[in-house]
N, C-alpha and C. Protein backbone atom coordinates (compact mmCIF):
# COMPACT_ATOMS: atom_id res chain seq x y z
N UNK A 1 -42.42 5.16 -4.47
CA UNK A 1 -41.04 5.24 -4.93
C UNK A 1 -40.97 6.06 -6.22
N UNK A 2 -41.88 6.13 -6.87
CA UNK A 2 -42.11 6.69 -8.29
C UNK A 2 -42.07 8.26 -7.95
N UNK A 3 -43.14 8.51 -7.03
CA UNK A 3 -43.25 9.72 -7.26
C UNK A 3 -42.25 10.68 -6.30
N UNK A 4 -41.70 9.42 -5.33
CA UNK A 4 -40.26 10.45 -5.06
C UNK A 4 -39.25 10.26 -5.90
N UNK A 5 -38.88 9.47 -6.83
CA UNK A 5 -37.77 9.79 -8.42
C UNK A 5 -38.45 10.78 -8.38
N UNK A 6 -39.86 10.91 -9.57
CA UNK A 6 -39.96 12.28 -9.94
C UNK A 6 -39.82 13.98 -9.17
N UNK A 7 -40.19 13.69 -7.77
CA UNK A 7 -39.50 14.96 -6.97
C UNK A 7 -38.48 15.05 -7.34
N UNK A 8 -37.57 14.50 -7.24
CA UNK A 8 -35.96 14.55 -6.89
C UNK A 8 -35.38 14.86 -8.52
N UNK A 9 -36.15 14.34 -9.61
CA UNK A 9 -36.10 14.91 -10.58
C UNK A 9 -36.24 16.72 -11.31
N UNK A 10 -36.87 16.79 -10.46
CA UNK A 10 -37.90 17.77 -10.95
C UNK A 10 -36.82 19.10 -9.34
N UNK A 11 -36.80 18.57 -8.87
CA UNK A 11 -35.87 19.25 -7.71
C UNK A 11 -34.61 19.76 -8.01
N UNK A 12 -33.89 18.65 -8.55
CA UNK A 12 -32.61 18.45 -9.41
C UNK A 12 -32.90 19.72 -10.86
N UNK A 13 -34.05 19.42 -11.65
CA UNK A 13 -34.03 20.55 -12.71
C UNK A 13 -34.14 22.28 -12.05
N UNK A 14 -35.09 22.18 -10.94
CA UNK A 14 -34.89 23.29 -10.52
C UNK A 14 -33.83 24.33 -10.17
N UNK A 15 -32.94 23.21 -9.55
CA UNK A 15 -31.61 23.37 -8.81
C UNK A 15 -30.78 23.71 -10.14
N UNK A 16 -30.64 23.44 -10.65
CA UNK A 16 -30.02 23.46 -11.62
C UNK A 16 -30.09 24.92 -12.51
N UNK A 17 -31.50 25.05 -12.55
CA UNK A 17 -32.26 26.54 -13.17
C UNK A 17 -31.34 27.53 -12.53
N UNK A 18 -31.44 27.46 -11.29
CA UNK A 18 -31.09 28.37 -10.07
C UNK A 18 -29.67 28.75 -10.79
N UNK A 19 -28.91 27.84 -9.80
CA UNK A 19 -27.27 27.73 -10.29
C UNK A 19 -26.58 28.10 -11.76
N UNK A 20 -27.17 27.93 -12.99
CA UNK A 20 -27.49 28.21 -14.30
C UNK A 20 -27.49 29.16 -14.52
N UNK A 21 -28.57 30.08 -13.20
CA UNK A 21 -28.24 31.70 -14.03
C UNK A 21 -27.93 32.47 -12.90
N UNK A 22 -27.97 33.98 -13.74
CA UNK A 22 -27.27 34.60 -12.49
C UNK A 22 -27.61 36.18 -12.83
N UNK A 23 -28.13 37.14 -11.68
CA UNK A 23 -28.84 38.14 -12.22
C UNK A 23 -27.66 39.55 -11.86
N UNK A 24 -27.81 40.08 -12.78
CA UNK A 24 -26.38 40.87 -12.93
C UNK A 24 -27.30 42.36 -13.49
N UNK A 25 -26.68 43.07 -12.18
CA UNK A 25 -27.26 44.60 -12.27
C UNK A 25 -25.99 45.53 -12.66
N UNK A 26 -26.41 46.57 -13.47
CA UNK A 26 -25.43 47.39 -13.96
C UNK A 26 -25.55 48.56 -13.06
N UNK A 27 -23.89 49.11 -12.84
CA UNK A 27 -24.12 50.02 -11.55
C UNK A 27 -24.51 51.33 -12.09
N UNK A 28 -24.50 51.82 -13.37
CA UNK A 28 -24.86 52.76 -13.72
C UNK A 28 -26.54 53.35 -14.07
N UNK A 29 -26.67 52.38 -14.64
CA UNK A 29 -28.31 52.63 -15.05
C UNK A 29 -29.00 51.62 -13.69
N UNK A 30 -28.50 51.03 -13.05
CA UNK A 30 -29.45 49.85 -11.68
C UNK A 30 -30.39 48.99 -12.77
N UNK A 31 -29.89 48.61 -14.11
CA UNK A 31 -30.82 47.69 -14.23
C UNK A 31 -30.57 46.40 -14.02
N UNK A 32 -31.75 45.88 -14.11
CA UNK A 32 -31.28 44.03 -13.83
C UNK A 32 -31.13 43.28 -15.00
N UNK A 33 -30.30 42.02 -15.37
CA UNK A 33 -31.01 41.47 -16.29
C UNK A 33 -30.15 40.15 -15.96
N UNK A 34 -30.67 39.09 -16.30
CA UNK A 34 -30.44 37.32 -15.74
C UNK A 34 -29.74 37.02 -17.38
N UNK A 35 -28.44 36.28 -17.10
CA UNK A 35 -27.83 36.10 -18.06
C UNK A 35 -27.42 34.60 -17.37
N UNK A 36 -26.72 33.63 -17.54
CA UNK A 36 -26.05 32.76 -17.92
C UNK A 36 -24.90 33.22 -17.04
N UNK A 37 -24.87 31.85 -15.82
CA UNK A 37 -23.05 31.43 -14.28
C UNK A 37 -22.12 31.72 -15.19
N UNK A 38 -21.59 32.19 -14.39
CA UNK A 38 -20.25 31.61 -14.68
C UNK A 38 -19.68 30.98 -13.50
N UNK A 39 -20.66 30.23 -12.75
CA UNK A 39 -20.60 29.19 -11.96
C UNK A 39 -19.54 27.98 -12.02
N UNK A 40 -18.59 27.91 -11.67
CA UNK A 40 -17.57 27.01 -11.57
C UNK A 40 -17.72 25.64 -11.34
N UNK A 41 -18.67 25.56 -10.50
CA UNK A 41 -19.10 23.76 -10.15
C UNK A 41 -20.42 24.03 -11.06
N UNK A 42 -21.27 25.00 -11.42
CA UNK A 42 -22.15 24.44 -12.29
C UNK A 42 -21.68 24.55 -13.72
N UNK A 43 -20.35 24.67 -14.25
CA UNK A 43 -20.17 24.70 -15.09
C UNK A 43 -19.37 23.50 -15.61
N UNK A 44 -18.65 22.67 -14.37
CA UNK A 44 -18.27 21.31 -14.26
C UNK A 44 -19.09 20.38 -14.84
N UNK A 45 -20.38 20.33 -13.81
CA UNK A 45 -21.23 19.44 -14.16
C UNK A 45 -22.14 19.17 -15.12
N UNK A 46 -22.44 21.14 -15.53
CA UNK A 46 -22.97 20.65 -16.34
C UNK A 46 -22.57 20.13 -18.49
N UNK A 47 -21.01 20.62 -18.05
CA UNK A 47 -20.34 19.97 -19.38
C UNK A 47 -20.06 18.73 -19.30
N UNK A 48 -20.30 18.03 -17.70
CA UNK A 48 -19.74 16.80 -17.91
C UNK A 48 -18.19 16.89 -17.51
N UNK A 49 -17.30 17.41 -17.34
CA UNK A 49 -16.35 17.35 -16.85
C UNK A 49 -15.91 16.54 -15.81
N UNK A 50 -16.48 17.29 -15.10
CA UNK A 50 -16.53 16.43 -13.25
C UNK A 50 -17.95 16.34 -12.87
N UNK A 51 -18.03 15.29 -12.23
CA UNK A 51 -19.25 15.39 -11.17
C UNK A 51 -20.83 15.34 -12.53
N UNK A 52 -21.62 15.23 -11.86
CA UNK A 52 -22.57 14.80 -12.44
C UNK A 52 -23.71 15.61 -11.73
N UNK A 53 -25.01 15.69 -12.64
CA UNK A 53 -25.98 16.73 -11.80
C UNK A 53 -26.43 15.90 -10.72
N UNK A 54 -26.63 14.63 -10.69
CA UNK A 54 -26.84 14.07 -9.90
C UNK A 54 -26.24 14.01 -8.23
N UNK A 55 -24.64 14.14 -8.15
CA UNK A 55 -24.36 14.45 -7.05
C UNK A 55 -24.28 15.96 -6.57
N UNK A 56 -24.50 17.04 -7.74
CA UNK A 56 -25.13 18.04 -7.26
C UNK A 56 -26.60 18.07 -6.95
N UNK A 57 -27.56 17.70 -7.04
CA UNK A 57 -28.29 17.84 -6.58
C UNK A 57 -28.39 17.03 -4.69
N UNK A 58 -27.38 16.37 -4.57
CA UNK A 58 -26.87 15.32 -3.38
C UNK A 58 -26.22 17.06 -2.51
N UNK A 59 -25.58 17.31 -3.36
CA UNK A 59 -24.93 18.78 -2.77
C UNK A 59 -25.41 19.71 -1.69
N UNK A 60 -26.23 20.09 -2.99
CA UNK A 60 -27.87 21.21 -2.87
C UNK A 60 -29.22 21.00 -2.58
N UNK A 61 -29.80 20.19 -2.97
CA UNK A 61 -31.07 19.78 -3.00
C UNK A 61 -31.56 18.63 -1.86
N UNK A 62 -31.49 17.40 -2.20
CA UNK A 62 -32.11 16.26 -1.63
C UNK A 62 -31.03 15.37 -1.85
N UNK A 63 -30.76 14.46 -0.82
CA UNK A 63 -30.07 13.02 -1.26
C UNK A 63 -30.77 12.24 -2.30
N UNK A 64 -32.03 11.96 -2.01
CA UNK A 64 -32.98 11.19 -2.49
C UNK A 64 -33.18 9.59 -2.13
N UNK A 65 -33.57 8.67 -2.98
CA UNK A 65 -33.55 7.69 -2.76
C UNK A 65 -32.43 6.70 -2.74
N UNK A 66 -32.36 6.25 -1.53
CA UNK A 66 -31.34 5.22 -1.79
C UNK A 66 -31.11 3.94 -1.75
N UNK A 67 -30.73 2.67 -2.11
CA UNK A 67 -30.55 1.63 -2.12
C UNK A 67 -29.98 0.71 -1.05
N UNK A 68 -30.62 -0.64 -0.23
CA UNK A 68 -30.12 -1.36 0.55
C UNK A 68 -28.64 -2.17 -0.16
N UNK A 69 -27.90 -2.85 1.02
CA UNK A 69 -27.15 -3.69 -0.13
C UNK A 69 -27.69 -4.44 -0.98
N UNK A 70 -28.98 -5.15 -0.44
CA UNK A 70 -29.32 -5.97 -1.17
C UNK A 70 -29.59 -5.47 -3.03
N UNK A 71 -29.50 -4.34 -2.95
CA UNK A 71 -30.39 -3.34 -3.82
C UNK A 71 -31.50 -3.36 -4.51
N UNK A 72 -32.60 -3.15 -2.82
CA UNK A 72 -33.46 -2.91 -3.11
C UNK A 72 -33.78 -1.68 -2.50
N UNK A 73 -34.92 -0.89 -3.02
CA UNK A 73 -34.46 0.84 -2.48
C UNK A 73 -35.08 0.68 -1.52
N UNK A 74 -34.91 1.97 -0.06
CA UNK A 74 -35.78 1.78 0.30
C UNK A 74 -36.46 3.26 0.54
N UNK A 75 -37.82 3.06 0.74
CA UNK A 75 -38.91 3.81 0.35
C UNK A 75 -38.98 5.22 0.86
N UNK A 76 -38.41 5.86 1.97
CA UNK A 76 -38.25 6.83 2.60
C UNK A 76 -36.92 7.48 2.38
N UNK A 77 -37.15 8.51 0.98
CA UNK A 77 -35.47 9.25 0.67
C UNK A 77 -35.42 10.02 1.70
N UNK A 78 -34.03 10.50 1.16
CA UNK A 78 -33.37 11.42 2.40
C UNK A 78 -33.39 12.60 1.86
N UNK A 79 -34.47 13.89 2.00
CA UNK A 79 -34.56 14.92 2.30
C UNK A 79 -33.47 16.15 2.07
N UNK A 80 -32.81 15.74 3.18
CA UNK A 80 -31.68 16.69 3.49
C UNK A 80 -30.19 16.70 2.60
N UNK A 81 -29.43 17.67 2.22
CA UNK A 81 -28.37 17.70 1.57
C UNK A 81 -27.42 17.51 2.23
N UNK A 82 -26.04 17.34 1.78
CA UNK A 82 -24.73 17.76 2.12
C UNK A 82 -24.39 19.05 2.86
N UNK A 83 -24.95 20.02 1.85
CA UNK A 83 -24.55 21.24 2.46
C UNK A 83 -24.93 21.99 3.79
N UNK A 84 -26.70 21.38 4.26
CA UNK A 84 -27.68 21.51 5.67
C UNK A 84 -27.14 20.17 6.41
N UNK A 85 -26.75 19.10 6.05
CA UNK A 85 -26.17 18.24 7.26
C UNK A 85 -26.85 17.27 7.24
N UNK A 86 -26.90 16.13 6.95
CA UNK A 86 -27.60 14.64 7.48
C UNK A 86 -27.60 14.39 8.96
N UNK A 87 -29.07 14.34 9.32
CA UNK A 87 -29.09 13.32 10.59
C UNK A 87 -28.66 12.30 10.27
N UNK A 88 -28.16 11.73 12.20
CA UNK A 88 -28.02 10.49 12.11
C UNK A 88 -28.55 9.30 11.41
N UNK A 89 -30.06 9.10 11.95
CA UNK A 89 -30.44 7.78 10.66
C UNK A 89 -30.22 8.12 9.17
N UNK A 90 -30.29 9.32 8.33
CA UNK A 90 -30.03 9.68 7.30
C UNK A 90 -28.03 9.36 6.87
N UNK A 91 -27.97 9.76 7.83
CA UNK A 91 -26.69 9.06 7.54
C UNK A 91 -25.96 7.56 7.54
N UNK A 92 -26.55 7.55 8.16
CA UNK A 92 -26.24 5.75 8.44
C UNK A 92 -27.19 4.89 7.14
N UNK A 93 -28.40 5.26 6.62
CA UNK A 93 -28.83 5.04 5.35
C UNK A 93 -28.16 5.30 4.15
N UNK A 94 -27.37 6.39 4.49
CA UNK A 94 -26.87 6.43 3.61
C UNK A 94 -25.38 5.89 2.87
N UNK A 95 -24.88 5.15 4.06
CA UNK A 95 -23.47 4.41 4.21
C UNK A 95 -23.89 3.07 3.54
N UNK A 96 -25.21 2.34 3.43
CA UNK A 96 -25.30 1.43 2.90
C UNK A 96 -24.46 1.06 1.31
N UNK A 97 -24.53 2.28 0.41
CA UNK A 97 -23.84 1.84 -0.69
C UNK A 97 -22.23 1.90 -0.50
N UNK A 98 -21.45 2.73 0.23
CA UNK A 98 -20.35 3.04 0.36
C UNK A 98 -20.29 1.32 0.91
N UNK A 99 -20.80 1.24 1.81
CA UNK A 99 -19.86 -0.28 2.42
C UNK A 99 -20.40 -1.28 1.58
N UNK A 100 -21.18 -1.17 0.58
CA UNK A 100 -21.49 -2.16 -0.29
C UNK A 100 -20.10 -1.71 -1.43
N UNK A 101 -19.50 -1.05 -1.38
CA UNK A 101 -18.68 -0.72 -2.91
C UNK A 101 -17.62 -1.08 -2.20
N UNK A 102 -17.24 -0.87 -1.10
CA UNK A 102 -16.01 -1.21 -0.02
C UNK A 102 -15.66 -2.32 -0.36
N UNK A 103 -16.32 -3.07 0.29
CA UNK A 103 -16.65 -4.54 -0.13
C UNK A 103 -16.03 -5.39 -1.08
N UNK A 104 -17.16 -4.80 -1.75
CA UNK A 104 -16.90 -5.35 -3.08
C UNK A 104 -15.33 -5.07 -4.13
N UNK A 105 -14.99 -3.98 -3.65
CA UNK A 105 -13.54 -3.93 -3.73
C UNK A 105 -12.87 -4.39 -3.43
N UNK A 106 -12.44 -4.64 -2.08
CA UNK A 106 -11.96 -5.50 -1.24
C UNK A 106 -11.73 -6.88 -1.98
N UNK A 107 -13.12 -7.17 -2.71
CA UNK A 107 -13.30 -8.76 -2.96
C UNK A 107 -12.34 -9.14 -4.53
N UNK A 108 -12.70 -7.64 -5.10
CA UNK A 108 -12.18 -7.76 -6.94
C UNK A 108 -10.45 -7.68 -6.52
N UNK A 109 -10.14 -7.07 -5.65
CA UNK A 109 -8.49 -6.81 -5.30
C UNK A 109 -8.39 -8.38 -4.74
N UNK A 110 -8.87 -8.92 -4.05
CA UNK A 110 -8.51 -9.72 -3.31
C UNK A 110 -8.04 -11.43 -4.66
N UNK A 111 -9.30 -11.09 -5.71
CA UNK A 111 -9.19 -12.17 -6.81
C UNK A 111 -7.98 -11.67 -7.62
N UNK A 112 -7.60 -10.30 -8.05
CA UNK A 112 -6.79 -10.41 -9.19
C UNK A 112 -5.40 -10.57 -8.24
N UNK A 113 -5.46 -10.16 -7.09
CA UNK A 113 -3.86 -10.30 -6.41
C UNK A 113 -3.67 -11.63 -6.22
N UNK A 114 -4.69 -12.23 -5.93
CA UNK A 114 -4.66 -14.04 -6.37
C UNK A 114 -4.02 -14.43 -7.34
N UNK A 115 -4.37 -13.97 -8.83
CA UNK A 115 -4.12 -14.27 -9.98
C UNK A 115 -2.91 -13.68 -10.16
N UNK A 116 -2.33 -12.58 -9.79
CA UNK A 116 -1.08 -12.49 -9.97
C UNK A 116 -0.41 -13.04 -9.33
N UNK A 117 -0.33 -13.47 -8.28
CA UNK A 117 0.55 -14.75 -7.29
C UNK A 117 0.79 -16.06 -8.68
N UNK A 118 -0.76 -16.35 -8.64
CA UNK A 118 -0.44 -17.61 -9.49
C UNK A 118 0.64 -17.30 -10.74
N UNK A 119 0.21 -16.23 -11.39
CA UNK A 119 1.21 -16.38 -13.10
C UNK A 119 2.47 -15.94 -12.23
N UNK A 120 2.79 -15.06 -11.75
CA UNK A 120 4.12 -14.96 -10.75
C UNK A 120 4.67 -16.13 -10.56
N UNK A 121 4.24 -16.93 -10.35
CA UNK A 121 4.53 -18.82 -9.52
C UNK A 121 4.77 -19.99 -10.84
N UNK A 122 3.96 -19.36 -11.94
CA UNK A 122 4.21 -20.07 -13.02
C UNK A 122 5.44 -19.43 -13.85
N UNK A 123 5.46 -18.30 -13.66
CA UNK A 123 6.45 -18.05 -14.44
C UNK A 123 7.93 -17.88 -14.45
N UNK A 124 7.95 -17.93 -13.14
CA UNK A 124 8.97 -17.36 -12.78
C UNK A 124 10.33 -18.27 -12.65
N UNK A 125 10.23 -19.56 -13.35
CA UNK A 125 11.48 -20.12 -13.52
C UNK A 125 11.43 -19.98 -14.86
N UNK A 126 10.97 -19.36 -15.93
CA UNK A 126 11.07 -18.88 -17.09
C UNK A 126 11.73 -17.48 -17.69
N UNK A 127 13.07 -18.20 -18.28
CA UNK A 127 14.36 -17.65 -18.59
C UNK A 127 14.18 -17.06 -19.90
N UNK A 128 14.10 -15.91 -20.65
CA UNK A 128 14.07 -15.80 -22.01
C UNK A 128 15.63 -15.29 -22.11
N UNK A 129 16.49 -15.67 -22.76
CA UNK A 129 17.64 -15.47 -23.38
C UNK A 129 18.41 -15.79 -24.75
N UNK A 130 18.64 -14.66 -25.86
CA UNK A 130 18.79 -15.01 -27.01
C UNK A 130 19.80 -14.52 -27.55
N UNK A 131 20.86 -14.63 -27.66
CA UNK A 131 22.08 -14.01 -28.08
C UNK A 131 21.77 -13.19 -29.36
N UNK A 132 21.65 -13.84 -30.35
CA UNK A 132 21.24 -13.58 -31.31
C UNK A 132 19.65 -13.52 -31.97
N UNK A 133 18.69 -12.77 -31.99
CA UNK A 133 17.58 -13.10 -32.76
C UNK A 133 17.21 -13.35 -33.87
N UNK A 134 18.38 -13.17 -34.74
CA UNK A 134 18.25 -13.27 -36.05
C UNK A 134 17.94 -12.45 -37.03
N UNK A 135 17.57 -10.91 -36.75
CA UNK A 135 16.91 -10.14 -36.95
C UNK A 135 17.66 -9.49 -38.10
N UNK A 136 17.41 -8.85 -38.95
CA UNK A 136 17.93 -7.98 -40.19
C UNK A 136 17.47 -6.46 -40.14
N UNK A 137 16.33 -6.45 -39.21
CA UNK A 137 15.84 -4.71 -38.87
C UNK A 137 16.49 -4.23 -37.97
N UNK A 138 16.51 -2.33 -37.90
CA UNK A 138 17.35 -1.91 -36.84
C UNK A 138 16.33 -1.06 -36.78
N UNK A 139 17.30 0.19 -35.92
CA UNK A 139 16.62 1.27 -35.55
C UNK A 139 18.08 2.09 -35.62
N UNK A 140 18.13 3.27 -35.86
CA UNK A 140 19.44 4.49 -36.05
C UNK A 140 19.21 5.16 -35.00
N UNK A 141 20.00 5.02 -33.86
CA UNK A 141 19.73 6.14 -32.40
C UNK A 141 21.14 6.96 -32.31
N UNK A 142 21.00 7.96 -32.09
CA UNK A 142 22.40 9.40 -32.17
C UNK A 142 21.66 9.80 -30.55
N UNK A 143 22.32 10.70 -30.67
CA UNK A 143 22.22 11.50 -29.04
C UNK A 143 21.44 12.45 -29.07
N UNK A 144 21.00 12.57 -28.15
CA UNK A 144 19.27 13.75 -28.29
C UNK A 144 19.99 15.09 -28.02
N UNK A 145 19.68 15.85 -28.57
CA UNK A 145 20.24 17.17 -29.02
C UNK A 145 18.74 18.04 -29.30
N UNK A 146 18.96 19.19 -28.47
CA UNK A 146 18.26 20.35 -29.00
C UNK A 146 18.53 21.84 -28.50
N UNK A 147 18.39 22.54 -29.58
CA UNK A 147 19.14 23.45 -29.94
C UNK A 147 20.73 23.52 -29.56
N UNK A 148 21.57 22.65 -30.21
CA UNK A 148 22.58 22.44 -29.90
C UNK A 148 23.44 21.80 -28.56
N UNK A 149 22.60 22.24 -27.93
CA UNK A 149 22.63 20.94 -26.61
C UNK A 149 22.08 19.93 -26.29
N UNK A 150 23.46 18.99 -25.62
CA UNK A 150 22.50 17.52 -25.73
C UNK A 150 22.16 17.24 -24.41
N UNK A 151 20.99 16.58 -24.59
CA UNK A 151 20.05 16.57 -23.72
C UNK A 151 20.15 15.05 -23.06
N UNK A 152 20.67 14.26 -23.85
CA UNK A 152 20.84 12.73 -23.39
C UNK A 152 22.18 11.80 -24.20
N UNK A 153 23.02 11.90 -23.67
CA UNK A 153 24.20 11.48 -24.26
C UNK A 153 23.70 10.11 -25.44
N UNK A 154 24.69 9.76 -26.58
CA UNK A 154 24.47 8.48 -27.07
C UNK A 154 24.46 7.33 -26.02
N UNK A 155 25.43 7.29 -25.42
CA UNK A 155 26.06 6.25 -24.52
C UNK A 155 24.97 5.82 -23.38
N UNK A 156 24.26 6.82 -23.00
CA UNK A 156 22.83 6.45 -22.07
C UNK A 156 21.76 5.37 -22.96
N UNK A 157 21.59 6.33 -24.10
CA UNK A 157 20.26 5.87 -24.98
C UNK A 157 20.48 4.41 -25.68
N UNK A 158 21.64 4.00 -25.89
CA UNK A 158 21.92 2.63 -25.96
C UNK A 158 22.25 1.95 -24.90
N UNK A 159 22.51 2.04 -24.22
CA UNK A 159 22.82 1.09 -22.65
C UNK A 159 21.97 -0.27 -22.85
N UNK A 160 22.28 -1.58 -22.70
CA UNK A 160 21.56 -2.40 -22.95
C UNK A 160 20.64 -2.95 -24.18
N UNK A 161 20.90 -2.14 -25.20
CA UNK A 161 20.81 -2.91 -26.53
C UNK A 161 22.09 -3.52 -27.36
N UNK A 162 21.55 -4.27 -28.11
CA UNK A 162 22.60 -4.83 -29.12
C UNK A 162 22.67 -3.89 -30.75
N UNK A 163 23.65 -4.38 -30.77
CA UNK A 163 24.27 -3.54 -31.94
C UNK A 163 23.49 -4.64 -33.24
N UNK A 164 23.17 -3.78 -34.26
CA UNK A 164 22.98 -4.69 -35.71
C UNK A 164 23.85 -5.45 -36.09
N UNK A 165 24.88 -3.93 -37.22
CA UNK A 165 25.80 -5.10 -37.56
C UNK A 165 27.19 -4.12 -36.64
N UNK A 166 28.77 -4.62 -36.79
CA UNK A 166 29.66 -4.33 -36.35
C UNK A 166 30.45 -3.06 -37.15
């Protein structure tokens, strides 16, 4: 198991080398010289933006090793990329985490929509109503205006508040 991490490591840096640069000949003189992608997905991943080198190398390279539900790995990675095609058993190995995350989703939605039923059920003969709060602070709201046109009448932007004083 060790020394397929380190392949897949070491596969992954390669891959990466590759994609990274890019050899750019000038049409006048035909010379060559390797400068630095302007690789779009390797420029994603490798700022961190999107995606991670890791599922590029899932991309390009090797799946690698992958995990039972139980999660424990198991010992024979998967070879083949995304982009050349998974066999069947490679694929079906590889659904193990997807229907383990399924799952487990399923299960975290299933508890908090619970929990919102319940406070829903508790709360909901609970009336807050206060004529007055007592309050001495305000706020000054006029009508939204810019560059001389208004953009949101007064009469909208107060709808449903109370007035300070009279």
């Amino acid at each position: 198991v060790d020394i397929w991490a380190g392949v897949a490591d070491r596969v992954t840096e390669e891959m990466m080398q590759v994609i990274g640069r890019e050899v750019m000949t000038d049409p006048e003189t035909n010379e060559s010289s390797d400068e630095s992608s302007f690789n779009p997905v390797y420029i994603m991943a490798d700022s961190g933006a999107r995606g991670s080198t890791q599922q590029m190398r899932q991309l390009a390279a090797m799946r690698g090793l992958m995990a039972k539900p139980s999660g424990e790995i198991i010992e024979t990675p998967i070879t083949a990329n995304f982009r050349e095609g998974l066999s069947v058993l490679q694929y079906f190995i590889s659904t193990h985490g997807a229907r383990k995350g399924l799952a487990d989703t399923a299960l975290k939605t299933a508890n908090s929509g619970y929990l919102t039923r319940r406070l829903v059920d508790v709360a909901q003969d609970a009336v807050v109503a206060e004529f007055d709060c007592g309050t001495l602070d305000g706020i000054r709201v006029t009508k939204l205006e810019e560059a001389g046109e208004v953009i949101q009448p007064l009469g909208d932007r107060i709808l449903g508040r109370v007035v300070l004083e009279d």
